[in-house]
PDB file of N, CA and C in Angstrom:
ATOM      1  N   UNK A   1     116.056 109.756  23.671  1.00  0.00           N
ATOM      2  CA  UNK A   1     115.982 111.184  23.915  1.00  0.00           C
ATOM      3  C   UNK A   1     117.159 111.909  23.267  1.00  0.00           C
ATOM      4  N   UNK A   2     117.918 111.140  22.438  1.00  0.00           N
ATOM      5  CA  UNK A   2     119.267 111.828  21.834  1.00  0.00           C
ATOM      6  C   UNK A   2     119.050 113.253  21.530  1.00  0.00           C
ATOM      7  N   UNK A   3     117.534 112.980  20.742  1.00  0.00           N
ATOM      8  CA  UNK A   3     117.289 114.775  19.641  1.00  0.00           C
ATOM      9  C   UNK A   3     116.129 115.505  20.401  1.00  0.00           C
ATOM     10  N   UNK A   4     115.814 114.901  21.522  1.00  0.00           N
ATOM     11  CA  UNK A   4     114.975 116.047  22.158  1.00  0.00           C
ATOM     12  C   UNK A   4     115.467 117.517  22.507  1.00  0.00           C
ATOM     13  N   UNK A   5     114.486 118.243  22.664  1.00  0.00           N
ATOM     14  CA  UNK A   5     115.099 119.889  22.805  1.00  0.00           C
ATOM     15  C   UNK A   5     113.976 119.559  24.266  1.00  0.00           C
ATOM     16  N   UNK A   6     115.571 120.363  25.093  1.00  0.00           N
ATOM     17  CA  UNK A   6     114.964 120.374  26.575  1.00  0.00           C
ATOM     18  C   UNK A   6     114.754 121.472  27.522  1.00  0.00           C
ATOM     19  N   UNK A   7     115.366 122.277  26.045  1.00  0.00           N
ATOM     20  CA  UNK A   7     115.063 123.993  26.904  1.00  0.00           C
ATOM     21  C   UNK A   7     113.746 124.434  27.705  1.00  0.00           C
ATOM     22  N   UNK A   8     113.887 124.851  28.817  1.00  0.00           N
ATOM     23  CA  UNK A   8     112.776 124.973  29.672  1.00  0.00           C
ATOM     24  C   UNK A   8     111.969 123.887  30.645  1.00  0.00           C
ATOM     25  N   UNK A   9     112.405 122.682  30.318  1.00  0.00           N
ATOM     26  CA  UNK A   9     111.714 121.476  30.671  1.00  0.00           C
ATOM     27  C   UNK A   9     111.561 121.492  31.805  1.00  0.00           C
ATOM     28  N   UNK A  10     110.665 120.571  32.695  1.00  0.00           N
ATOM     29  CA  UNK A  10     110.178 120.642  34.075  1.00  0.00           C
ATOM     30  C   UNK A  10     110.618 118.965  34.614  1.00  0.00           C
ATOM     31  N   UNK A  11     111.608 118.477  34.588  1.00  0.00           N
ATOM     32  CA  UNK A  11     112.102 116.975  34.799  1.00  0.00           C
ATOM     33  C   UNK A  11     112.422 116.893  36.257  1.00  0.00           C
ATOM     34  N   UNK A  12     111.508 117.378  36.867  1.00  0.00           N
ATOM     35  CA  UNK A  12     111.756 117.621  38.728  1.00  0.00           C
ATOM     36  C   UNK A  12     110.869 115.650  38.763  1.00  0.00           C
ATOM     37  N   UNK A  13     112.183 115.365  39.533  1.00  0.00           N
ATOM     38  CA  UNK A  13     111.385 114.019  40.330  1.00  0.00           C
ATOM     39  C   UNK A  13     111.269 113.020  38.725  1.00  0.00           C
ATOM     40  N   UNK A  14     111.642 113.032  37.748  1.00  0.00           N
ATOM     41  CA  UNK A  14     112.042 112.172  36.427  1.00  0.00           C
ATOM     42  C   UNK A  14     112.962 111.281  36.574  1.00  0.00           C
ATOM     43  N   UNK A  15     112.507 110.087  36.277  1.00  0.00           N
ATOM     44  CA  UNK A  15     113.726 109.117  36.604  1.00  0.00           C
ATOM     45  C   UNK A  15     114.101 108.790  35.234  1.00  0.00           C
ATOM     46  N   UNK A  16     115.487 109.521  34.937  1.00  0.00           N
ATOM     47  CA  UNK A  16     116.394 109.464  33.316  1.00  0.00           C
ATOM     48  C   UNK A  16     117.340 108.229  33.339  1.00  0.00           C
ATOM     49  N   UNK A  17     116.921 107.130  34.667  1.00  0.00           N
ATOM     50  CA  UNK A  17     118.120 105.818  34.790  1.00  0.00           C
ATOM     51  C   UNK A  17     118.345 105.572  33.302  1.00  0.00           C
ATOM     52  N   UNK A  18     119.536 106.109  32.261  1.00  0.00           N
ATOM     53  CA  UNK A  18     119.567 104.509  31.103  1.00  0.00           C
ATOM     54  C   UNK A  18     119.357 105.470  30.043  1.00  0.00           C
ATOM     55  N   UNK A  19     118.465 106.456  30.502  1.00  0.00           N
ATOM     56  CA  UNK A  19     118.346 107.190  28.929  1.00  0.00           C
ATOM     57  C   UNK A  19     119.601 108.216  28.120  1.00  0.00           C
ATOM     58  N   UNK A  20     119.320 108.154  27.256  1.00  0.00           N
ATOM     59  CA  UNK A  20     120.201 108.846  26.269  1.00  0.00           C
ATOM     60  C   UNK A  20     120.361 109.715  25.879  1.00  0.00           C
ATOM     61  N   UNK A  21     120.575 110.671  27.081  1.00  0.00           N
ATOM     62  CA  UNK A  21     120.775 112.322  26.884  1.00  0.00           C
ATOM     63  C   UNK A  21     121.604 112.858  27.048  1.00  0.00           C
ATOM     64  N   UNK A  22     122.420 114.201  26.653  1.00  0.00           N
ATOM     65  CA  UNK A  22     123.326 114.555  26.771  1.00  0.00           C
ATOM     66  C   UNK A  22     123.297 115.701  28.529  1.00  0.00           C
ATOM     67  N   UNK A  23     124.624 115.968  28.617  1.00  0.00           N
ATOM     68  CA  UNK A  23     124.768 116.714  29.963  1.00  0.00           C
ATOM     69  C   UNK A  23     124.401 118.339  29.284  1.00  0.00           C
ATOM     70  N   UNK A  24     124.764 118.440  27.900  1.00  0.00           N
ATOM     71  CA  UNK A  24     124.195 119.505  26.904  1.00  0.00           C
ATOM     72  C   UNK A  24     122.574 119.865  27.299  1.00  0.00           C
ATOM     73  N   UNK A  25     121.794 118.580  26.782  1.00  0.00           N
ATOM     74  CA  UNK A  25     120.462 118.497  26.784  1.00  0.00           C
ATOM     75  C   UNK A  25     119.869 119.184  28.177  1.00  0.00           C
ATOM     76  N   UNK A  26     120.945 118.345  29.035  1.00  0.00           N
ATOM     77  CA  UNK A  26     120.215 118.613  29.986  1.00  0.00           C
ATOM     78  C   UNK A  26     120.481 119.953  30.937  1.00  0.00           C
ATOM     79  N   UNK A  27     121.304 120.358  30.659  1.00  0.00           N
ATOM     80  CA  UNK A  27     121.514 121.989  31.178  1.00  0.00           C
ATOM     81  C   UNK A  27     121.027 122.920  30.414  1.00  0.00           C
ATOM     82  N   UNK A  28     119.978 122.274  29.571  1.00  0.00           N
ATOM     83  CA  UNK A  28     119.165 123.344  28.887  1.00  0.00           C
ATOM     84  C   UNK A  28     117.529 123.209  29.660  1.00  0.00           C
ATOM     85  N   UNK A  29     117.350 122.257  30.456  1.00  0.00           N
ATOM     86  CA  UNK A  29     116.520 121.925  31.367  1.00  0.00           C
ATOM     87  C   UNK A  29     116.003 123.779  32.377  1.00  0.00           C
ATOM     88  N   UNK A  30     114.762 123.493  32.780  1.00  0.00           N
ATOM     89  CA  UNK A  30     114.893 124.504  33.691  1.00  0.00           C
ATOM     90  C   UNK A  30     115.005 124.101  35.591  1.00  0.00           C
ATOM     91  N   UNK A  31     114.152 122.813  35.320  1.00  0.00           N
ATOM     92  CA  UNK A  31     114.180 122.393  36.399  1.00  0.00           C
ATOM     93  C   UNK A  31     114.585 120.742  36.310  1.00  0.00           C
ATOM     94  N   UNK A  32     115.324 120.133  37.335  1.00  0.00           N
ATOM     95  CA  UNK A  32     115.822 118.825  37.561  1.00  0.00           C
ATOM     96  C   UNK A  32     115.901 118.369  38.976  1.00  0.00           C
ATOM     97  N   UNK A  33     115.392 119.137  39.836  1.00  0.00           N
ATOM     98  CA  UNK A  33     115.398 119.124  41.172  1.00  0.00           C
ATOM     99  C   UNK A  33     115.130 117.266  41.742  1.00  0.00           C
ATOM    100  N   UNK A  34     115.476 117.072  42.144  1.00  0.00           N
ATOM    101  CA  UNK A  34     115.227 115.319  42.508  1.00  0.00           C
ATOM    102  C   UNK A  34     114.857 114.225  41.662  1.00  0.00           C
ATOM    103  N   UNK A  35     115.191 114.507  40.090  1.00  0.00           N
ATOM    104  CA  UNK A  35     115.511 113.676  39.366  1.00  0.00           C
ATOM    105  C   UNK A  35     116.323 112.836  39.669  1.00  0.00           C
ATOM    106  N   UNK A  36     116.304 111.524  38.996  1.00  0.00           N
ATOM    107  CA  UNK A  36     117.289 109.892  39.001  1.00  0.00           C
ATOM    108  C   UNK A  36     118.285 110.523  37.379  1.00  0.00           C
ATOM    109  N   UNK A  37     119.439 111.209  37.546  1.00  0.00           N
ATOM    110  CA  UNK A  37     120.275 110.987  36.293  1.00  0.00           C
ATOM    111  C   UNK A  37     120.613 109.860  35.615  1.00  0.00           C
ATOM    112  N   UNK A  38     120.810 109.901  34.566  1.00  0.00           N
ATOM    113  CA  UNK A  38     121.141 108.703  33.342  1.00  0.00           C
ATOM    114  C   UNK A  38     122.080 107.669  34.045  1.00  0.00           C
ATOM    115  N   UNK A  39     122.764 108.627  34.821  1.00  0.00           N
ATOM    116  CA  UNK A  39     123.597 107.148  35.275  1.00  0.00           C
ATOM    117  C   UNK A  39     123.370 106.438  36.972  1.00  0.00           C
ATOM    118  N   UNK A  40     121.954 106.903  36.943  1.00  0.00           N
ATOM    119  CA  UNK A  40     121.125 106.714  38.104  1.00  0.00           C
ATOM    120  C   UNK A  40     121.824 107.147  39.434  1.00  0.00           C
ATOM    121  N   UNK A  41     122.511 108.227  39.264  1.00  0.00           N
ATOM    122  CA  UNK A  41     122.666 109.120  40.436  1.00  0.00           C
ATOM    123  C   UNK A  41     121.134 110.319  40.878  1.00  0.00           C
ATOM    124  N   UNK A  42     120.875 110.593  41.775  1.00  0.00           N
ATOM    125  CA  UNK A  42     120.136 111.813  42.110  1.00  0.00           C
ATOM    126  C   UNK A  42     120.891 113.220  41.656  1.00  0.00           C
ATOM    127  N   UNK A  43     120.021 113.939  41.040  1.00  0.00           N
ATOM    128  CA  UNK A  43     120.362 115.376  40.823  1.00  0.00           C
ATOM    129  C   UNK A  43     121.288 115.882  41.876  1.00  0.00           C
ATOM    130  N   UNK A  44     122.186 116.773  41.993  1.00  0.00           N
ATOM    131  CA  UNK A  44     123.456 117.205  42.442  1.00  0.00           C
ATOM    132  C   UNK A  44     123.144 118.729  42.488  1.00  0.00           C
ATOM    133  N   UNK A  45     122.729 119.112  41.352  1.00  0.00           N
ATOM    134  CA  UNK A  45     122.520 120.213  40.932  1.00  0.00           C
ATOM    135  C   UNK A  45     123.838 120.990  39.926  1.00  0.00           C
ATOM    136  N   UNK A  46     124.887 120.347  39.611  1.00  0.00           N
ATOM    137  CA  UNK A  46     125.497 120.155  39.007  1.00  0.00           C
ATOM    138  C   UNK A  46     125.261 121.435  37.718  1.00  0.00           C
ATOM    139  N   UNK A  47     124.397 121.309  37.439  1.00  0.00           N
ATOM    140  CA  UNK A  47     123.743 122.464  36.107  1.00  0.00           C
ATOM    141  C   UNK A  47     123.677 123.982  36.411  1.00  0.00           C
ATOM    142  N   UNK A  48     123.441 124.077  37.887  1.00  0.00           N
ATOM    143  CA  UNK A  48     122.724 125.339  38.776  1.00  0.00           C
ATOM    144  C   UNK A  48     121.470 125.906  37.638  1.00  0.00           C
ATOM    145  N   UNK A  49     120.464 125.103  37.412  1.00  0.00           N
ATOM    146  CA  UNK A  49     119.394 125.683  36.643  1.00  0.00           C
ATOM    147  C   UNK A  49     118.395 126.456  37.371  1.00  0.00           C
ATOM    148  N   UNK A  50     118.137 127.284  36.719  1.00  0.00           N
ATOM    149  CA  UNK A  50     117.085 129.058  37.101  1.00  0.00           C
ATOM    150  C   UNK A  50     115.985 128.508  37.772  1.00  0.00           C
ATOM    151  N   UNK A  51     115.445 127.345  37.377  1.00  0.00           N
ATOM    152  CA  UNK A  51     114.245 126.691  37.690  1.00  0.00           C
ATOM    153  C   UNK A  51     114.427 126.380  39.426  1.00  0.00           C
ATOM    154  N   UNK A  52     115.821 125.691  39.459  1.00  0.00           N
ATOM    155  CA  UNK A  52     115.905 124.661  40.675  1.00  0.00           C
ATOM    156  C   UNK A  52     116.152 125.980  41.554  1.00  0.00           C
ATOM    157  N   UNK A  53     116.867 126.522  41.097  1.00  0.00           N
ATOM    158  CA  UNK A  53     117.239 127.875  42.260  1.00  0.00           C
ATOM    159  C   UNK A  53     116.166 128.007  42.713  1.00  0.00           C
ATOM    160  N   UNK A  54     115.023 128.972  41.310  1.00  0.00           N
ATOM    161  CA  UNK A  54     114.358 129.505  42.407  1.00  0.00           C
ATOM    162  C   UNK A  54     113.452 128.520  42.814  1.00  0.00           C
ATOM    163  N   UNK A  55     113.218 127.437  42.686  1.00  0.00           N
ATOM    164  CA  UNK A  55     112.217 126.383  43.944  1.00  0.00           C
ATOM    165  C   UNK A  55     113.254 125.894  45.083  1.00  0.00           C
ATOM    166  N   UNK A  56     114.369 126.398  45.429  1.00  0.00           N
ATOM    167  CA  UNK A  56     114.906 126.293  46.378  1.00  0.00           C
ATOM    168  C   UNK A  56     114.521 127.562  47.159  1.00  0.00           C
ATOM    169  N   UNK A  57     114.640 128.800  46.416  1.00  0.00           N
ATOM    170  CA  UNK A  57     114.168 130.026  47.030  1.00  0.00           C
ATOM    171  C   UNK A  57     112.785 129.758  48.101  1.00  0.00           C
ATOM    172  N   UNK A  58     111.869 129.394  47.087  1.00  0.00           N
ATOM    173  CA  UNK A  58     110.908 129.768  47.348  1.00  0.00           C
ATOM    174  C   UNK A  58     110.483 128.444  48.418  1.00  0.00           C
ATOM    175  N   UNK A  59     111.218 127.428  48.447  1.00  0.00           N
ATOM    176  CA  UNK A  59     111.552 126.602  49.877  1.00  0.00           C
ATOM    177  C   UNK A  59     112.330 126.871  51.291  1.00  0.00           C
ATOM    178  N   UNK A  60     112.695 128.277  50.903  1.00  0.00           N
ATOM    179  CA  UNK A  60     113.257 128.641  51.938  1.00  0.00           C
ATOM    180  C   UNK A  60     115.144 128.742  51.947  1.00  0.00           C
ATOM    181  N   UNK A  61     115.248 127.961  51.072  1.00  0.00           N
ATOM    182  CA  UNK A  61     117.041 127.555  51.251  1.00  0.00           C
ATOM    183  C   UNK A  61     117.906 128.712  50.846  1.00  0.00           C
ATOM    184  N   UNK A  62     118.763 128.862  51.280  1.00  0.00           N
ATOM    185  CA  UNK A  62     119.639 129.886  51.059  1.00  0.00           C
ATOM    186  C   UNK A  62     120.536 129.766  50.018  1.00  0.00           C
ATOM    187  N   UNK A  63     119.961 130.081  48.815  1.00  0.00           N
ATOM    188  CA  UNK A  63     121.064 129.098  47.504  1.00  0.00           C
ATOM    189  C   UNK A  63     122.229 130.233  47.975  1.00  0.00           C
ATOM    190  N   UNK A  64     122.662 131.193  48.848  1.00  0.00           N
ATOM    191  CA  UNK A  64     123.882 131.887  48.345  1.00  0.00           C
ATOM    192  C   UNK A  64     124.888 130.652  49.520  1.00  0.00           C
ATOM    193  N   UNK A  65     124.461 129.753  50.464  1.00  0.00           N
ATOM    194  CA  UNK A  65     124.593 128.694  50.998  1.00  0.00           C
ATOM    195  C   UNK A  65     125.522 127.520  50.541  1.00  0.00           C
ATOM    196  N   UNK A  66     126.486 127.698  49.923  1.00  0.00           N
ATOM    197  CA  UNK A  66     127.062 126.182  49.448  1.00  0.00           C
ATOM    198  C   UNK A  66     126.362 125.099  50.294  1.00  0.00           C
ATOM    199  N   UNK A  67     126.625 124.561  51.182  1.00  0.00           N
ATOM    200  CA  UNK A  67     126.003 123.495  52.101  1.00  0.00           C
ATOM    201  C   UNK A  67     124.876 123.675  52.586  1.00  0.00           C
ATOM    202  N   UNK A  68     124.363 124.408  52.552  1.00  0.00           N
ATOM    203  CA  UNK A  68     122.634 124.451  52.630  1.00  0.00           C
ATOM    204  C   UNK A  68     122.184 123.327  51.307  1.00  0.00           C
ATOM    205  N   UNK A  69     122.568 124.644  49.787  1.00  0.00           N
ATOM    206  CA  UNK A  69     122.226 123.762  48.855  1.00  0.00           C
ATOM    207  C   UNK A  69     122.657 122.684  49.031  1.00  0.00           C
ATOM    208  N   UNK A  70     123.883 122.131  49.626  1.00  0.00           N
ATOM    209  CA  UNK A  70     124.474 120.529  49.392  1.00  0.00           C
ATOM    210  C   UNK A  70     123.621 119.694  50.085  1.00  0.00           C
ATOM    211  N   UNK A  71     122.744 120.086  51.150  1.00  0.00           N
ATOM    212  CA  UNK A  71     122.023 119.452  51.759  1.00  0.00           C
ATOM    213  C   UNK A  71     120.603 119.485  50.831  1.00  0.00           C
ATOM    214  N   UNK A  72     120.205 120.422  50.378  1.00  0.00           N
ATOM    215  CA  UNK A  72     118.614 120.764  49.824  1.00  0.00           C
ATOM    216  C   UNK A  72     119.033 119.370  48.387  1.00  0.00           C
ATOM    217  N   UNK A  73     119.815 119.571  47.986  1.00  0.00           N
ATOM    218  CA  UNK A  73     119.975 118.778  46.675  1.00  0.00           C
ATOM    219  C   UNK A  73     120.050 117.403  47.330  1.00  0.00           C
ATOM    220  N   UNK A  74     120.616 117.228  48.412  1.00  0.00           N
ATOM    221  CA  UNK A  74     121.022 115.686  49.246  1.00  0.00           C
ATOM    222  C   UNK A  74     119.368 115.064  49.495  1.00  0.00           C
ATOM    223  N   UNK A  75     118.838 115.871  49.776  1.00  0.00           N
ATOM    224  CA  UNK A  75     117.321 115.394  50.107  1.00  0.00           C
ATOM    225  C   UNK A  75     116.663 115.970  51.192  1.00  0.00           C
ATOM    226  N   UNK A  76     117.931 116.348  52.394  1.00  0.00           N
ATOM    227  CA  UNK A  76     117.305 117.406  53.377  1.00  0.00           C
ATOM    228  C   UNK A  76     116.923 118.334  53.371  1.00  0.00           C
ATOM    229  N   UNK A  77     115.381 118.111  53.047  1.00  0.00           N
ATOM    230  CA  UNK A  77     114.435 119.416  53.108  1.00  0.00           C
ATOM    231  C   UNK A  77     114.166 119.517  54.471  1.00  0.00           C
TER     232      UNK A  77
END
């Protein structure tokens, strides 16, 4: 995946264990919401992408929330 273009992408729930992408690539992502990262961590949210926000919105979570989100990204929905 070195030269993929990932602008806009929908990688919600993608398991990237191993692959070869940049942290570049991937904050061009729109959504990453419960993805497996390259270095097989779970999404963090780390990026704050437009995508994940608003499907947190529209789940209810209070992204203006630090620890709400820390929990919504943790897995506690």
């Amino acid at each position: 995946m070195r030269k993929a273009y990932l602008s806009g992408a929908d990688l919600r729930a993608v398991n990237l264990g191993g692959a070869r992408v940049s942290a570049g690539q991937l904050a061009n992502c729109d959504f990453l919401f419960g993805a497996t990262m390259p270095d097989d961590t779970r999404d963090d949210g780390r990026f704050n992408l437009s995508g994940d926000i608003a499907f947190a919105r529209e789940k209810g979570i209070n992204t203006d929330d630090s620890e709400a989100m820390a929990r919504w990204y943790g897995g506690d929905k």
